[in-house]
PDB file of N, CA and C in Angstrom:
ATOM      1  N   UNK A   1     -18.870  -2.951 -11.114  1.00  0.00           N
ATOM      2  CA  UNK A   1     -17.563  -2.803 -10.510  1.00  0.00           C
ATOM      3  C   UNK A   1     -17.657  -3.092  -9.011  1.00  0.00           C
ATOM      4  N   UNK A   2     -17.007  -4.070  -8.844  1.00  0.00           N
ATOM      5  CA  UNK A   2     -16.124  -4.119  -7.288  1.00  0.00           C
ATOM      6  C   UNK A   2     -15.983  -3.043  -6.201  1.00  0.00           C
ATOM      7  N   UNK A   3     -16.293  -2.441  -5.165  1.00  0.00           N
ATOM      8  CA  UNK A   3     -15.816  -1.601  -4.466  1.00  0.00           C
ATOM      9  C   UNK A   3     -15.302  -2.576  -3.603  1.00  0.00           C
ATOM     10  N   UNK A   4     -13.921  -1.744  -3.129  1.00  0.00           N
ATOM     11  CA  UNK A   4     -13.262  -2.057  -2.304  1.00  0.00           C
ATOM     12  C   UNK A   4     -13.161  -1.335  -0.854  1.00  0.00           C
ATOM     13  N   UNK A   5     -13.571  -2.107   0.204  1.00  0.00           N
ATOM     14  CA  UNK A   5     -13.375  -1.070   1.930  1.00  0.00           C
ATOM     15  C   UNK A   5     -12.340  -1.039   2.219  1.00  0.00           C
ATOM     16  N   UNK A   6     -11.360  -1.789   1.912  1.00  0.00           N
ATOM     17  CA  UNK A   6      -9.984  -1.440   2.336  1.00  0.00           C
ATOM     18  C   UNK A   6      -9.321   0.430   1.614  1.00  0.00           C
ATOM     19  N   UNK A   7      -8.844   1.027   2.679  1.00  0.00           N
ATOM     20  CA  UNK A   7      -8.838   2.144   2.163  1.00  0.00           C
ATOM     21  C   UNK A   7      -6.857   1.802   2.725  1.00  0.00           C
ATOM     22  N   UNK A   8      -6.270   2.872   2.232  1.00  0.00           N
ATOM     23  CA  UNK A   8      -5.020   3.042   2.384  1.00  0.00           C
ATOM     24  C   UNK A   8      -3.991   4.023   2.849  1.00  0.00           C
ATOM     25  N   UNK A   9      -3.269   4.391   3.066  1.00  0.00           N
ATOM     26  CA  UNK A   9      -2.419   5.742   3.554  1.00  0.00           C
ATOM     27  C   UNK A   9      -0.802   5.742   2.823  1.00  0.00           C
ATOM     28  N   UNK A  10      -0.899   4.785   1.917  1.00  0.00           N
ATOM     29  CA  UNK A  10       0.835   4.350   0.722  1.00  0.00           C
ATOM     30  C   UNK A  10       1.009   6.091   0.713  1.00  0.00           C
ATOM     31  N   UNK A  11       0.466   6.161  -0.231  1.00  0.00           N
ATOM     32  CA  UNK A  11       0.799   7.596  -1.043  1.00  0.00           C
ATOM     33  C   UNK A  11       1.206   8.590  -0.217  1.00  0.00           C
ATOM     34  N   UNK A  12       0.684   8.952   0.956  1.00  0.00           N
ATOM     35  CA  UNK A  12       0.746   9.845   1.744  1.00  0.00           C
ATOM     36  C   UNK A  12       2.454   9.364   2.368  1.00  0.00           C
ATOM     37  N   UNK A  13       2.541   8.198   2.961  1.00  0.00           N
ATOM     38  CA  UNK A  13       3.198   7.297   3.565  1.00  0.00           C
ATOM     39  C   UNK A  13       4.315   7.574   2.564  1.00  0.00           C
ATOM     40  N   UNK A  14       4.358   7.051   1.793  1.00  0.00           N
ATOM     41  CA  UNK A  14       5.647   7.378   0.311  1.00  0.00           C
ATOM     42  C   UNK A  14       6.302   9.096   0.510  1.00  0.00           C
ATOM     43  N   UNK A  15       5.188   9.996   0.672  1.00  0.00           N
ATOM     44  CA  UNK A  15       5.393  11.166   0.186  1.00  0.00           C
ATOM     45  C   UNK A  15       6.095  11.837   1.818  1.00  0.00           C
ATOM     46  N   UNK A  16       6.210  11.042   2.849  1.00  0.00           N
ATOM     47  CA  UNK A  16       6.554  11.564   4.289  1.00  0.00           C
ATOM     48  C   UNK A  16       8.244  10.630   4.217  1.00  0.00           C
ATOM     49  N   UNK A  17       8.147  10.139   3.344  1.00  0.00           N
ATOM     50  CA  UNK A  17       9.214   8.880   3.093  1.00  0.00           C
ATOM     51  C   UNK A  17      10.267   9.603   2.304  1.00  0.00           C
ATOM     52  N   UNK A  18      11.016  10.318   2.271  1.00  0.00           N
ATOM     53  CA  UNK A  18      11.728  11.265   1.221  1.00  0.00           C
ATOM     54  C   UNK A  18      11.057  11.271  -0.057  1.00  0.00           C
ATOM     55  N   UNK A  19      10.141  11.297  -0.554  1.00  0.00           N
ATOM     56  CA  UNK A  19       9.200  10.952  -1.658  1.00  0.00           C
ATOM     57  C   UNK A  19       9.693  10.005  -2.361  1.00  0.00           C
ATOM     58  N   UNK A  20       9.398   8.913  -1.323  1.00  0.00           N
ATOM     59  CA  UNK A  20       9.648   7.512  -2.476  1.00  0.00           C
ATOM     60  C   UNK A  20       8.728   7.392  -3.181  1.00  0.00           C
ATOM     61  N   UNK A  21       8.935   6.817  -4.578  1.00  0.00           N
ATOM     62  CA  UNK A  21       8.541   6.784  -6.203  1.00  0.00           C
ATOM     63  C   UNK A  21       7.996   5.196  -5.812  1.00  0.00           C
ATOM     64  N   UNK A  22       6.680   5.215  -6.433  1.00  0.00           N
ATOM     65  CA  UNK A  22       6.164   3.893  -6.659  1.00  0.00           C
ATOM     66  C   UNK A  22       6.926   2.813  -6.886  1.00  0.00           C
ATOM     67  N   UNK A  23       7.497   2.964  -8.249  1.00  0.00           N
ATOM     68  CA  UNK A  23       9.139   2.141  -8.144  1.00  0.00           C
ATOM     69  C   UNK A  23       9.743   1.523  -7.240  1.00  0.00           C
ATOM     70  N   UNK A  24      10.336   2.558  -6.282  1.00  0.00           N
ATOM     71  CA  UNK A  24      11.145   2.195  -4.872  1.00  0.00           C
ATOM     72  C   UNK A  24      10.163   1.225  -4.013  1.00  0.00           C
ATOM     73  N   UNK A  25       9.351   1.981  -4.152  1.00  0.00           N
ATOM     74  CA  UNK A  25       8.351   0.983  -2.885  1.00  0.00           C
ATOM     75  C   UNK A  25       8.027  -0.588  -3.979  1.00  0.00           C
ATOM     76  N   UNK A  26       7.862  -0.960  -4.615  1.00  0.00           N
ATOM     77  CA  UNK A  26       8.009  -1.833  -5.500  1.00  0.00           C
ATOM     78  C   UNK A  26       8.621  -2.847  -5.402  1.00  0.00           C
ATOM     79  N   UNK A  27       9.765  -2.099  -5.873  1.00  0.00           N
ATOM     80  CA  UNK A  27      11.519  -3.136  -5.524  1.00  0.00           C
ATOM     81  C   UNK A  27      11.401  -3.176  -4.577  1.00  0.00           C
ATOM     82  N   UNK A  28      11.190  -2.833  -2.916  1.00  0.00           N
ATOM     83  CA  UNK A  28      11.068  -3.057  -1.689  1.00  0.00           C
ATOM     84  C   UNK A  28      10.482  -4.472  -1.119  1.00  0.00           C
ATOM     85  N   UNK A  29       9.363  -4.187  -2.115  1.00  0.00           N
ATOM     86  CA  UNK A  29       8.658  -4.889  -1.525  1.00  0.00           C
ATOM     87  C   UNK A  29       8.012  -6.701  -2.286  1.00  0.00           C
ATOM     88  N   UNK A  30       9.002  -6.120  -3.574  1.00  0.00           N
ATOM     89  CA  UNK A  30       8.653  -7.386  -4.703  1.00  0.00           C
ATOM     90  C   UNK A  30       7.529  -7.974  -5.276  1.00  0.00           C
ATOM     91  N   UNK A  31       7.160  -6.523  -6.073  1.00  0.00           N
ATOM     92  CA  UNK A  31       5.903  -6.132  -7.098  1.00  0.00           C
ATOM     93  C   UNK A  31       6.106  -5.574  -8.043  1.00  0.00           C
ATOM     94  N   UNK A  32       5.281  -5.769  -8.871  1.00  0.00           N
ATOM     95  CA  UNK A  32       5.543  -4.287 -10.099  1.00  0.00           C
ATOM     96  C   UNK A  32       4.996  -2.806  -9.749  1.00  0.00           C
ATOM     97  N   UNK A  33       5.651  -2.108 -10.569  1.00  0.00           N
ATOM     98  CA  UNK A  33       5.135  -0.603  -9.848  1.00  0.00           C
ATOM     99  C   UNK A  33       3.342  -0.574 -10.713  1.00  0.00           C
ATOM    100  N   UNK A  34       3.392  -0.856 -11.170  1.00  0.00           N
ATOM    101  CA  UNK A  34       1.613  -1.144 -11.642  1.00  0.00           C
ATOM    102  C   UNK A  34       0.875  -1.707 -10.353  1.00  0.00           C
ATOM    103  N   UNK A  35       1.638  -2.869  -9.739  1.00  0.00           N
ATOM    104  CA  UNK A  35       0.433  -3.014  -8.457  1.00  0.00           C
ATOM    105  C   UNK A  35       0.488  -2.154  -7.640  1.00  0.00           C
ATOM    106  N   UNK A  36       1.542  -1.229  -7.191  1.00  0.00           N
ATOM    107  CA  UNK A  36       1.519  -0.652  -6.141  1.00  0.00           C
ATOM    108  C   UNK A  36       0.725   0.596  -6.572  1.00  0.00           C
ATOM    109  N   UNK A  37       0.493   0.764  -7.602  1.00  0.00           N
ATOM    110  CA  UNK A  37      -0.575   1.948  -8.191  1.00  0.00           C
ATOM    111  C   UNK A  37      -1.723   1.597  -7.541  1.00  0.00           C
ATOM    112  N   UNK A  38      -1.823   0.352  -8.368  1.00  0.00           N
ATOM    113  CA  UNK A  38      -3.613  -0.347  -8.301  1.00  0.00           C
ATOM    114  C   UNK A  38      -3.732  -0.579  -6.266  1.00  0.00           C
ATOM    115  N   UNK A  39      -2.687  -0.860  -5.536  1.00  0.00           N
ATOM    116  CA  UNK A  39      -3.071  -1.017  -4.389  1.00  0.00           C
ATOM    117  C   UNK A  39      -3.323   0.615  -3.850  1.00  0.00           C
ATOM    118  N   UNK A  40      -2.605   1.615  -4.260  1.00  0.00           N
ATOM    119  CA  UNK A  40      -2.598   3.100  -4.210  1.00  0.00           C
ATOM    120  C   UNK A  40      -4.135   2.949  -4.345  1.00  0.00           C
ATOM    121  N   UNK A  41      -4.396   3.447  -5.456  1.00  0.00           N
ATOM    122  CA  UNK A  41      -6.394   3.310  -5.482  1.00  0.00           C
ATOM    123  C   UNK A  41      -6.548   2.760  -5.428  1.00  0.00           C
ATOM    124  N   UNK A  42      -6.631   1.408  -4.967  1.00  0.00           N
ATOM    125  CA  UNK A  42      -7.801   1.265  -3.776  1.00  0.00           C
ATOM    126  C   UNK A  42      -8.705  -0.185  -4.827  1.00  0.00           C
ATOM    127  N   UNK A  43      -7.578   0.184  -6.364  1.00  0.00           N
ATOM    128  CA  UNK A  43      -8.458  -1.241  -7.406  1.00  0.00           C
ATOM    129  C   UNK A  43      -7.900  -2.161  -7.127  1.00  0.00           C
ATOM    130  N   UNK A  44      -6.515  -2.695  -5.793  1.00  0.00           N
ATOM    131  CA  UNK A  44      -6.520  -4.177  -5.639  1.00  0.00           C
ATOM    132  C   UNK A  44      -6.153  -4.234  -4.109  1.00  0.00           C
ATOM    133  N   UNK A  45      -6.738  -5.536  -3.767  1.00  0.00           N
ATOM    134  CA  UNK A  45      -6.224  -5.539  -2.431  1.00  0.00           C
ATOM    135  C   UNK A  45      -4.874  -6.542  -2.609  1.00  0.00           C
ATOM    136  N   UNK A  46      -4.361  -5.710  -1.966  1.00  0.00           N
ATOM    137  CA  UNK A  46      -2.788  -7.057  -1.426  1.00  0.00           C
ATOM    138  C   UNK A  46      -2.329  -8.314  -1.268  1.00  0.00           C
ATOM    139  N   UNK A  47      -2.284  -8.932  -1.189  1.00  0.00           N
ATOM    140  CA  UNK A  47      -1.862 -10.556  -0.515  1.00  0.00           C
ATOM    141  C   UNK A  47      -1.630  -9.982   0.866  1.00  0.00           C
ATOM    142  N   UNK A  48      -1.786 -10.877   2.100  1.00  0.00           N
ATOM    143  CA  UNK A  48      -1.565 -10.643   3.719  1.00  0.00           C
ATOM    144  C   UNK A  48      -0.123 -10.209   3.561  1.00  0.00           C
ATOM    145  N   UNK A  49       0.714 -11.077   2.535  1.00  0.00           N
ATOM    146  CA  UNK A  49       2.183 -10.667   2.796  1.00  0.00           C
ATOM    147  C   UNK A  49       3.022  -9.610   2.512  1.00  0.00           C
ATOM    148  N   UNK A  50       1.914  -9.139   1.153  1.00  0.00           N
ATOM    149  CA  UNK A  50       2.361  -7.965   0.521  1.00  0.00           C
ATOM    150  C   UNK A  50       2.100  -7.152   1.248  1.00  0.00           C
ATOM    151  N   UNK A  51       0.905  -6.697   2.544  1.00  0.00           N
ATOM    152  CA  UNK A  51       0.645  -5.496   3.156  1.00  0.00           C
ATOM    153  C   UNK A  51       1.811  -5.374   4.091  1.00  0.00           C
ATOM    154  N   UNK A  52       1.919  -7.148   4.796  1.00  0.00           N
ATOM    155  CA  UNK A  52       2.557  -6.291   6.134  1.00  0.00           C
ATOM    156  C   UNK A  52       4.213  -6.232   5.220  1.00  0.00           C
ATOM    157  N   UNK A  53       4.353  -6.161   4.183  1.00  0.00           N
ATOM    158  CA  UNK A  53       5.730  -5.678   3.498  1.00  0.00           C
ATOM    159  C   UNK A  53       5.729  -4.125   3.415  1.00  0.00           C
ATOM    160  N   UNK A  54       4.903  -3.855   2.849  1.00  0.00           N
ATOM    161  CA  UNK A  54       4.715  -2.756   2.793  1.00  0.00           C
ATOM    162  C   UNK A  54       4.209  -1.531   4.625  1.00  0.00           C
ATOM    163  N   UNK A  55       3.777  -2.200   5.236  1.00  0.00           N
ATOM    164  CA  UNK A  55       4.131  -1.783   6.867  1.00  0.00           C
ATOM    165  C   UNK A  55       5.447  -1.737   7.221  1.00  0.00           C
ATOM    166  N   UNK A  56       5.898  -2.770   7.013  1.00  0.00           N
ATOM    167  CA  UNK A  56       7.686  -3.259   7.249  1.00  0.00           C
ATOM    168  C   UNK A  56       8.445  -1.911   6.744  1.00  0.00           C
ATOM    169  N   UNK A  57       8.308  -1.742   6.013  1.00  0.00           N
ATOM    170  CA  UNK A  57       9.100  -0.856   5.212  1.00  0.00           C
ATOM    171  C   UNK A  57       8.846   0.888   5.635  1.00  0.00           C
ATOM    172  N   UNK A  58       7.570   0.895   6.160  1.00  0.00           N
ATOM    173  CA  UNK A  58       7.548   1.901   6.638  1.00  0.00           C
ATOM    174  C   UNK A  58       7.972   2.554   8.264  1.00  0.00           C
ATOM    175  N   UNK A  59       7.885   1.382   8.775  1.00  0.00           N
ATOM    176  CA  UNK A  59       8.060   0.801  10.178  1.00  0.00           C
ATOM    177  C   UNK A  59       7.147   0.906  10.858  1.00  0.00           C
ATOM    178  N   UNK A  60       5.773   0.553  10.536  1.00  0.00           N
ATOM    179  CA  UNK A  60       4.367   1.083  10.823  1.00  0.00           C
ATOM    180  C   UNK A  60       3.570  -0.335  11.142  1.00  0.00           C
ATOM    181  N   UNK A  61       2.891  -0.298  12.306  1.00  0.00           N
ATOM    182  CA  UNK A  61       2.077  -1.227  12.422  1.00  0.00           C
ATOM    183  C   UNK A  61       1.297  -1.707  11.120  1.00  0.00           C
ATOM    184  N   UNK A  62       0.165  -2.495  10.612  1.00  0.00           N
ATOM    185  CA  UNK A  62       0.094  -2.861   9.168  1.00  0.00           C
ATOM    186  C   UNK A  62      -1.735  -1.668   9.250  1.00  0.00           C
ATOM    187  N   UNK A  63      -2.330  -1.416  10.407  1.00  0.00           N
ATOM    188  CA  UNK A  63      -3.172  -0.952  10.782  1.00  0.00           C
ATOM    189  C   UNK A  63      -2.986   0.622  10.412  1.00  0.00           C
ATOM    190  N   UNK A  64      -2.136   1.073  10.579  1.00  0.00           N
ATOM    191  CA  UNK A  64      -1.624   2.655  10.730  1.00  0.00           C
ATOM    192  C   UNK A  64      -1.112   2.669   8.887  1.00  0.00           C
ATOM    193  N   UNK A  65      -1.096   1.478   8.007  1.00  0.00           N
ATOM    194  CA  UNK A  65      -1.420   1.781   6.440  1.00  0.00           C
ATOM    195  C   UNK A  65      -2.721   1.285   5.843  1.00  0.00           C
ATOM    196  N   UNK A  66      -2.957   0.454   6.382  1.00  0.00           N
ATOM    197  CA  UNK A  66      -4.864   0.211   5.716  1.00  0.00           C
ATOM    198  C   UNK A  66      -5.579   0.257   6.964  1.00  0.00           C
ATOM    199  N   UNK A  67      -6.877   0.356   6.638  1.00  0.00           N
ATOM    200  CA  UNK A  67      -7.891   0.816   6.936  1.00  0.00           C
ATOM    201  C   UNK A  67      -9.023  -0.214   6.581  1.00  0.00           C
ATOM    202  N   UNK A  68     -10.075  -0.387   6.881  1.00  0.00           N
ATOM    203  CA  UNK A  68     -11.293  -1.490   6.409  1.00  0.00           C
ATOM    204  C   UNK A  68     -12.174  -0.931   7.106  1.00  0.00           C
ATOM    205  N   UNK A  69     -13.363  -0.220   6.073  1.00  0.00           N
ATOM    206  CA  UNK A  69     -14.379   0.138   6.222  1.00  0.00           C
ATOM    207  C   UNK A  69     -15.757  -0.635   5.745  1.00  0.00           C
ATOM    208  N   UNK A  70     -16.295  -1.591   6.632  1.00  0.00           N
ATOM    209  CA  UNK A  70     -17.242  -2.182   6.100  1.00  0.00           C
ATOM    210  C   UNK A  70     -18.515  -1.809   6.055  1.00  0.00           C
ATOM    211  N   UNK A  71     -18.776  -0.620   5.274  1.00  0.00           N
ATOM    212  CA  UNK A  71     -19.854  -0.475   4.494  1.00  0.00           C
ATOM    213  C   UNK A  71     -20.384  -0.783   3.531  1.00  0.00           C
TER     214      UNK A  71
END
């Protein structure tokens, strides 16, 4: 298996968000709610466009939702 260093802050981010539902962030951002799981843990990384969508939406630099730990 793959490990991935990109780490994330969605979930947390969702849950400070009136608890937006995977779903919502989804339709937001024009994915299925299955990827936004798999980007949740950490089993897929994004497309460049899909992250800073998902920044966009939070109104968050794209830095202040992922993380890259290269170990």
């Amino acid at each position: 298996m793959v490990q991935t260093h990109i780490r994330n802050e969605i979930r947390k981010l969702r849950f400070e968000h009136s608890e937006m539902t995977q779903q919502e962030l989804a339709d937001r951002i024009g994915v299925t709610r299955q990827t936004v799981n798999a980007i949740e843990q950490g089993k897929y990384s994004p497309s460049l466009e899909a992250a800073f969508r998902i920044a966009l939406v939070f109104g968050l630099p794209l830095e202040r939702v992922f993380h890259y730990h290269p170990e």
